[in-house]
N, C-alpha and C. Protein backbone atom coordinates (compact mmCIF):
# COMPACT_ATOMS: atom_id res chain seq x y z
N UNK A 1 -28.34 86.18 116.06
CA UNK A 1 -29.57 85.44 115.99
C UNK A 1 -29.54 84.59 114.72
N UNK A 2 -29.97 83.31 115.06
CA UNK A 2 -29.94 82.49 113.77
C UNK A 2 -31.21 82.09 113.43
N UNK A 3 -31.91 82.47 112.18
CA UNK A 3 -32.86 81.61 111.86
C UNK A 3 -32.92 80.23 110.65
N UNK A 4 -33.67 79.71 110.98
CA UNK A 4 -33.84 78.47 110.29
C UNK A 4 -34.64 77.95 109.95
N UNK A 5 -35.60 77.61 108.68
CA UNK A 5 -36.69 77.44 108.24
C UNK A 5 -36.49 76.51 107.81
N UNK A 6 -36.90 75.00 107.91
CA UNK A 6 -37.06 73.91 107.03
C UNK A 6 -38.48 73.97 106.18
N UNK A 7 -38.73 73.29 104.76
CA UNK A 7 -39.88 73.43 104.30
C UNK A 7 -40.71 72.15 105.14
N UNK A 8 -42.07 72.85 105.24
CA UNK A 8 -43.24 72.53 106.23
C UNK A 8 -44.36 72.97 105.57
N UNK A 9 -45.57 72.64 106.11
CA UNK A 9 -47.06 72.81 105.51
C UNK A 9 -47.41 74.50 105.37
N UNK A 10 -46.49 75.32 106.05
CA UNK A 10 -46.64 76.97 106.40
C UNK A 10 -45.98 77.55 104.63
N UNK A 11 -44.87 77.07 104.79
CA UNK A 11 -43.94 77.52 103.46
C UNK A 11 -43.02 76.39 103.04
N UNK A 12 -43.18 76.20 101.79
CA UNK A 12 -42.19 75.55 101.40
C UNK A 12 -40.71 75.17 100.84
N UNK A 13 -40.47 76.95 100.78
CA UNK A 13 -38.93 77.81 100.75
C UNK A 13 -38.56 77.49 101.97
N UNK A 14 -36.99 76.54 102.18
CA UNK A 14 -36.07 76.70 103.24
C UNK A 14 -35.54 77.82 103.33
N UNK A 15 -34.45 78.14 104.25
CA UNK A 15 -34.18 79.64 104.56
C UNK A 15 -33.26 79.36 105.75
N UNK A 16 -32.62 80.45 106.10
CA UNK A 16 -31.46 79.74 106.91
C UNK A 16 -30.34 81.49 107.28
N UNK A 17 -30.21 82.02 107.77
CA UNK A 17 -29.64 83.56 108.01
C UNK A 17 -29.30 83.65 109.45
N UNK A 18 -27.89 83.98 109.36
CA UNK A 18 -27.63 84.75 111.10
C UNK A 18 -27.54 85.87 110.76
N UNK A 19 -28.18 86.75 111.76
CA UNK A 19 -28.58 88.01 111.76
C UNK A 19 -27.67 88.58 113.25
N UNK A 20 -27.58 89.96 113.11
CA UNK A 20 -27.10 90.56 114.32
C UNK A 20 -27.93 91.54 115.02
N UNK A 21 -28.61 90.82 115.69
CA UNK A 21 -29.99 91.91 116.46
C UNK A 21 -29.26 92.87 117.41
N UNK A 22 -29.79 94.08 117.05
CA UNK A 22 -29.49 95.24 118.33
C UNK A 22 -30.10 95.83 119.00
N UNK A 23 -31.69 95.31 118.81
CA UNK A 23 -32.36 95.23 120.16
C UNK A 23 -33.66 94.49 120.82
N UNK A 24 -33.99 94.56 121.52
CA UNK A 24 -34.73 93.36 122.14
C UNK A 24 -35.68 93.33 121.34
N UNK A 25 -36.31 91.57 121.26
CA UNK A 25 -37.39 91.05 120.30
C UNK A 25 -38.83 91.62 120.95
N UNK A 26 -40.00 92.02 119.89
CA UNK A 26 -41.08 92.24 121.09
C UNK A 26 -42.09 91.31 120.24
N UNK A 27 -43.06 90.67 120.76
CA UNK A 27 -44.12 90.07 119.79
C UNK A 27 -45.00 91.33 118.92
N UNK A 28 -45.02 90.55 118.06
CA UNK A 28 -46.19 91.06 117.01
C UNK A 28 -47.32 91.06 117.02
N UNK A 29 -48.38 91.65 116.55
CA UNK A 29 -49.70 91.47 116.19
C UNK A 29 -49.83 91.89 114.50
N UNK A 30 -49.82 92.87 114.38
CA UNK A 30 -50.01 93.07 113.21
C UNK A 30 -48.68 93.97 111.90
N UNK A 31 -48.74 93.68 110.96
CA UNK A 31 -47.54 94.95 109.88
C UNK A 31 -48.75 94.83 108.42
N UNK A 32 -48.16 95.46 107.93
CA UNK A 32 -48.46 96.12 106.76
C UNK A 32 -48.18 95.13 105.51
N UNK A 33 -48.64 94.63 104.49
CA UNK A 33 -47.63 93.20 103.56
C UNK A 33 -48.46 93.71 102.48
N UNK A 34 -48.07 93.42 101.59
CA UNK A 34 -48.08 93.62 99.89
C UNK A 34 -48.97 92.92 99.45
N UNK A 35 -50.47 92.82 99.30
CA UNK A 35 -51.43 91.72 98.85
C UNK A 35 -51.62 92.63 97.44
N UNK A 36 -51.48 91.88 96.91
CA UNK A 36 -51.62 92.11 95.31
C UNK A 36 -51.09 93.52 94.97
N UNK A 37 -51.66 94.86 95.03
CA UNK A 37 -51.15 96.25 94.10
C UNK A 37 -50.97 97.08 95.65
N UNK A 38 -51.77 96.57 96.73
CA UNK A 38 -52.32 97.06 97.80
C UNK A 38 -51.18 96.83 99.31
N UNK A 39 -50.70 98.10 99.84
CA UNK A 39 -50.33 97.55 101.86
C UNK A 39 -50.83 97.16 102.16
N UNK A 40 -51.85 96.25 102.67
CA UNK A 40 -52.32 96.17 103.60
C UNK A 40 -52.24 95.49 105.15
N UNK A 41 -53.03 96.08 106.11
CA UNK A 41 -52.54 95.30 107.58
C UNK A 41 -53.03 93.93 107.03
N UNK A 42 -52.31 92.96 107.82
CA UNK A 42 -52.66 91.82 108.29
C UNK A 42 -51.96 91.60 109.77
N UNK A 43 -52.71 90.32 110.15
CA UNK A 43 -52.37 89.62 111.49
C UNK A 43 -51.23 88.44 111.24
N UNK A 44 -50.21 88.42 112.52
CA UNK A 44 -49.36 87.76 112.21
C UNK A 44 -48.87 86.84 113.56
N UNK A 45 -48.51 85.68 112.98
CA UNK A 45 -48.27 84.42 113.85
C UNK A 45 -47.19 84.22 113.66
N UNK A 46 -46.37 83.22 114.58
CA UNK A 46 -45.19 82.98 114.44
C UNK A 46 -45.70 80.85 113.77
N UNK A 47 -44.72 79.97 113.24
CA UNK A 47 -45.74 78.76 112.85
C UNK A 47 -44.23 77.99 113.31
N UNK A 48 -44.80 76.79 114.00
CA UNK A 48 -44.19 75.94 114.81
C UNK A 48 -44.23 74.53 113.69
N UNK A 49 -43.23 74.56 112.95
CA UNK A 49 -43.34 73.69 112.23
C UNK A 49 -43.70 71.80 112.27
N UNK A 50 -43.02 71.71 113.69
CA UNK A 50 -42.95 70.36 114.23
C UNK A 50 -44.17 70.01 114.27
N UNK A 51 -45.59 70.98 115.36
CA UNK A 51 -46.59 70.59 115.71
C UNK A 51 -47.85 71.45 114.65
N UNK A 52 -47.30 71.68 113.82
CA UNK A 52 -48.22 72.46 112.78
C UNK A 52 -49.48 73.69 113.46
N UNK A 53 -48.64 74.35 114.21
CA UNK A 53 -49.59 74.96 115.75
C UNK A 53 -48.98 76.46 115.19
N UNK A 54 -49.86 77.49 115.68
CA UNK A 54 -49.52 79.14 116.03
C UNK A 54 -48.23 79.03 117.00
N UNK A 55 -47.28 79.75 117.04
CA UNK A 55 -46.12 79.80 118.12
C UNK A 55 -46.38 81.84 117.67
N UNK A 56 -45.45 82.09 119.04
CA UNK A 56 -45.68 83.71 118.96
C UNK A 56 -44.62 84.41 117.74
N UNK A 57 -44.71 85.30 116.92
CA UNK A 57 -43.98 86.60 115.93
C UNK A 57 -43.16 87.16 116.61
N UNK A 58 -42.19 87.65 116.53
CA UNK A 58 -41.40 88.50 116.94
C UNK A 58 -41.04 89.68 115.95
N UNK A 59 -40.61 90.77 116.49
CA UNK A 59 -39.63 91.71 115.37
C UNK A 59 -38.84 92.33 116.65
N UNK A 60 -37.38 92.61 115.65
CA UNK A 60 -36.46 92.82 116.30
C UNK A 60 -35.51 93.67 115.76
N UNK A 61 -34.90 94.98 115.46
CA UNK A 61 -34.05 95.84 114.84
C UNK A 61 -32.61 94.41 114.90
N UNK A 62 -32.09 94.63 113.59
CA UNK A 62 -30.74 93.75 112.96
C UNK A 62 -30.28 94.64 112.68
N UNK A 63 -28.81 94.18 111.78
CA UNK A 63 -28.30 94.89 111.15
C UNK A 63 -28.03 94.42 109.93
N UNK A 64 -28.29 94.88 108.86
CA UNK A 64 -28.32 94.31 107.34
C UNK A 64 -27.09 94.16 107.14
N UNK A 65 -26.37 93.67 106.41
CA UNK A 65 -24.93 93.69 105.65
C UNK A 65 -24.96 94.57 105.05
N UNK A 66 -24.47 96.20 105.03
CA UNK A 66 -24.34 96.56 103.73
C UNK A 66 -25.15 97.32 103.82
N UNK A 67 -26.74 97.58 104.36
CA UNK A 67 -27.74 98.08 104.33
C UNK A 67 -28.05 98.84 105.76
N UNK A 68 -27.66 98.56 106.39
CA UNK A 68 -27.91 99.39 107.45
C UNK A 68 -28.86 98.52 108.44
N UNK A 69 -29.52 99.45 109.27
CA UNK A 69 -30.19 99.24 109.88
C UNK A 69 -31.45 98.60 109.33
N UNK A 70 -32.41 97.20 110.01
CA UNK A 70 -33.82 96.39 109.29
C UNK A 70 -34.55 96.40 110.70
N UNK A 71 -35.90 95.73 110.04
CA UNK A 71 -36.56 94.97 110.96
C UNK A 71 -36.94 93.90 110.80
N UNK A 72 -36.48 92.65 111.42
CA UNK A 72 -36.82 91.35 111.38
C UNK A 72 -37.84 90.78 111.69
N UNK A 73 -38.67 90.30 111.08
CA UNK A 73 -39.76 89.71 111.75
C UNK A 73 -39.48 88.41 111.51
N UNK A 74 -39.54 87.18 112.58
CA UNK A 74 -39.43 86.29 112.45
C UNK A 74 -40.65 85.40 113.15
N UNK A 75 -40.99 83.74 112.89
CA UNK A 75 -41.10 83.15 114.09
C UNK A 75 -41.04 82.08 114.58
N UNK A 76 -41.90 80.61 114.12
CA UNK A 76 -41.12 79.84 114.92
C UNK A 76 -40.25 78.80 113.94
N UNK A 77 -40.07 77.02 113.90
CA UNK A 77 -39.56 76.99 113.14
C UNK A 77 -40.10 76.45 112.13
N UNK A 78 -41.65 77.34 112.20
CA UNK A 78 -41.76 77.19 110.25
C UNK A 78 -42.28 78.19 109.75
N UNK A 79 -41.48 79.22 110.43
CA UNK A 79 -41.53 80.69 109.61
C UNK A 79 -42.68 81.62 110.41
N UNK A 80 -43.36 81.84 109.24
CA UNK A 80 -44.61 83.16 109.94
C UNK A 80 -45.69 82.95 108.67
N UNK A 81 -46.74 83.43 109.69
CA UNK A 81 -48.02 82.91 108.76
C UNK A 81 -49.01 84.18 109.30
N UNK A 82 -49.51 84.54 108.24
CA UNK A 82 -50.49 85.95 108.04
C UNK A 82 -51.43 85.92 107.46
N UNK A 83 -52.85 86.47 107.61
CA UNK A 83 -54.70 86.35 107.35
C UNK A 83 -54.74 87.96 107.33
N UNK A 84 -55.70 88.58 106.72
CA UNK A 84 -56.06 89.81 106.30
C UNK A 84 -56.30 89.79 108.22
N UNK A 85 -56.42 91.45 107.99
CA UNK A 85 -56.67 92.10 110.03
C UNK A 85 -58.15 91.38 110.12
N UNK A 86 -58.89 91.66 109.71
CA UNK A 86 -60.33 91.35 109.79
C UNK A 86 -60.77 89.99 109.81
N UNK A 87 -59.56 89.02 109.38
CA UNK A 87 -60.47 87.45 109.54
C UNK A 87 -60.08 86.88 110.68
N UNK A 88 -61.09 86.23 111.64
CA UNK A 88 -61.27 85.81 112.74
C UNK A 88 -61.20 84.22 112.69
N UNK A 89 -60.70 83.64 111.70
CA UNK A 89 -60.96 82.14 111.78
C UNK A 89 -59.43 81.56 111.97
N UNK A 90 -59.33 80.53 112.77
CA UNK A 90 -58.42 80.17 113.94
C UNK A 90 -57.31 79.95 112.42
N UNK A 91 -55.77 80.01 112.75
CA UNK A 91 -54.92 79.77 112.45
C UNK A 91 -54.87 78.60 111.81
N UNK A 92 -54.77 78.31 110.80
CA UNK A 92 -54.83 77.02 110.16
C UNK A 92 -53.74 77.02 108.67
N UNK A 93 -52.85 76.00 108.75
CA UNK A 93 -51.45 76.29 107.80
C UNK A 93 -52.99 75.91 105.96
N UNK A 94 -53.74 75.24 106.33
CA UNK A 94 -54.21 74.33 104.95
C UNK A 94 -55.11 75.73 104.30
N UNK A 95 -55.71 76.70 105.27
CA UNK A 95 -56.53 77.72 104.79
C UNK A 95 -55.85 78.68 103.77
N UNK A 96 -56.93 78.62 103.03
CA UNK A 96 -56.42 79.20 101.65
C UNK A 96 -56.55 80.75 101.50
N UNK A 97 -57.56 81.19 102.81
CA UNK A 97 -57.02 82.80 102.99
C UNK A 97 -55.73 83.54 104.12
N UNK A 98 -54.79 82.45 104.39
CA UNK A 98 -53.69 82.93 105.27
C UNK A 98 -52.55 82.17 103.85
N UNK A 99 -51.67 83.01 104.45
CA UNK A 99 -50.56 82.55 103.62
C UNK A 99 -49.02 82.64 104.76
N UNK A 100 -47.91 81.82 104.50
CA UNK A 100 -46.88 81.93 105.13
C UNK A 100 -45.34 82.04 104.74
N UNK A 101 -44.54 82.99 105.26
CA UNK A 101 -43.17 83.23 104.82
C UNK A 101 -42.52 82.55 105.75
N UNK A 102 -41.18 82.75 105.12
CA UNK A 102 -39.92 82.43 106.51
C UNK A 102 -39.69 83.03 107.20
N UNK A 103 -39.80 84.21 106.70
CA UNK A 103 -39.55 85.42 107.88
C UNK A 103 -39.24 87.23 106.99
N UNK A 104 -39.63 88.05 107.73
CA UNK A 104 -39.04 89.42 106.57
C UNK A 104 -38.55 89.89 107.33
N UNK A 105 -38.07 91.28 106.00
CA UNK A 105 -36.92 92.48 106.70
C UNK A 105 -37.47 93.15 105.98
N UNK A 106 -37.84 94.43 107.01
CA UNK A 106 -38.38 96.02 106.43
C UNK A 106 -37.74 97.02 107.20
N UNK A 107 -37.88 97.87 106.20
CA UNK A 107 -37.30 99.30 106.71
C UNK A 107 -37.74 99.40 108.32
N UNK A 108 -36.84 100.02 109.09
CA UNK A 108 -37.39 100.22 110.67
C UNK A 108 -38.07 101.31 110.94
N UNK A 109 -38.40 102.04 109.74
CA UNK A 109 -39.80 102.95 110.38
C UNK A 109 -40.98 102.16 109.73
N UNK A 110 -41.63 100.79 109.12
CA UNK A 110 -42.24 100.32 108.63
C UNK A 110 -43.35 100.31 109.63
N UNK A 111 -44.70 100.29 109.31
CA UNK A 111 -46.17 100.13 110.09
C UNK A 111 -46.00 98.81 110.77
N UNK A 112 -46.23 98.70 112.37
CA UNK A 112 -46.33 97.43 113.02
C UNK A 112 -46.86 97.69 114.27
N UNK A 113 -47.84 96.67 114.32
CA UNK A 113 -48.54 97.32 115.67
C UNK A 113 -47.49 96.09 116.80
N UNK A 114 -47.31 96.18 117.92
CA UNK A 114 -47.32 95.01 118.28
C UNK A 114 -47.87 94.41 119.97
N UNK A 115 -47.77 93.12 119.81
CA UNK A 115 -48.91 92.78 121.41
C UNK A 115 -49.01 93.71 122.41
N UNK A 116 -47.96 94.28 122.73
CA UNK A 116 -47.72 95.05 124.25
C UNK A 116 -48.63 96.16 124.19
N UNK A 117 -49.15 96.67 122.70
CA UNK A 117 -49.51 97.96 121.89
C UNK A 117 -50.97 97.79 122.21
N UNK A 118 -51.92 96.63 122.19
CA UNK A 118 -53.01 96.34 122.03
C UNK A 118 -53.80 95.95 123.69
């Protein structure tokens, strides 16, 4: 699996990794992310860089170099974009309470709810 992040209105870190997935991608809804001292859930999108639009999250077991077994979360091609669980206001790259990565890797017993789950 190759991902590829050009900088876009989501994130402005390029990014660029082939990965070796070993098993099927499922969409996301929600994981666990580091807001300040705190885990907490948030909601997660995949961000379509071209049309500045929500596209769907994925996570998918890889295999790290070196590290073993991850979990990839990726999504579209302008990364992934995340809002605390609780805010209900539509996906928007300019809103200053969502923020967006290129994509992560966490341990594979890490907290993740995902669509099929809900």
């Amino acid at each position: 699996m190759f991902i590829e992040v050009e900088p876009n209105p989501n994130t402005a870190i390029p990014f660029n990794m082939v990965y070796r997935d070993v098993s099927e991608a499922r969409e996301v809804f929600c994981i666990k992310y580091q807001v300040g001292t705190d885990n907490q859930p948030v909601q997660v999108t995949g961000w379509n860089a071209e049309t500045n639009t929500p596209c769907p999250a994925c996570a998918c077991q890889v295999e790290e170099s070196g590290d073993g077994m991850a979990l990839l979360i990726y999504g579209g091609s302008g990364g992934i974009r995340m809002k605390p669980l609780e805010d209900e206001s539509p996906w928007d790259s300019a809103s200053s309470t969502q923020w967006g990565e290129s994509h992560l890797v966490y341990p594979v017993d890490s907290f993740i709810v995902y669509k099929d789950q809900i």
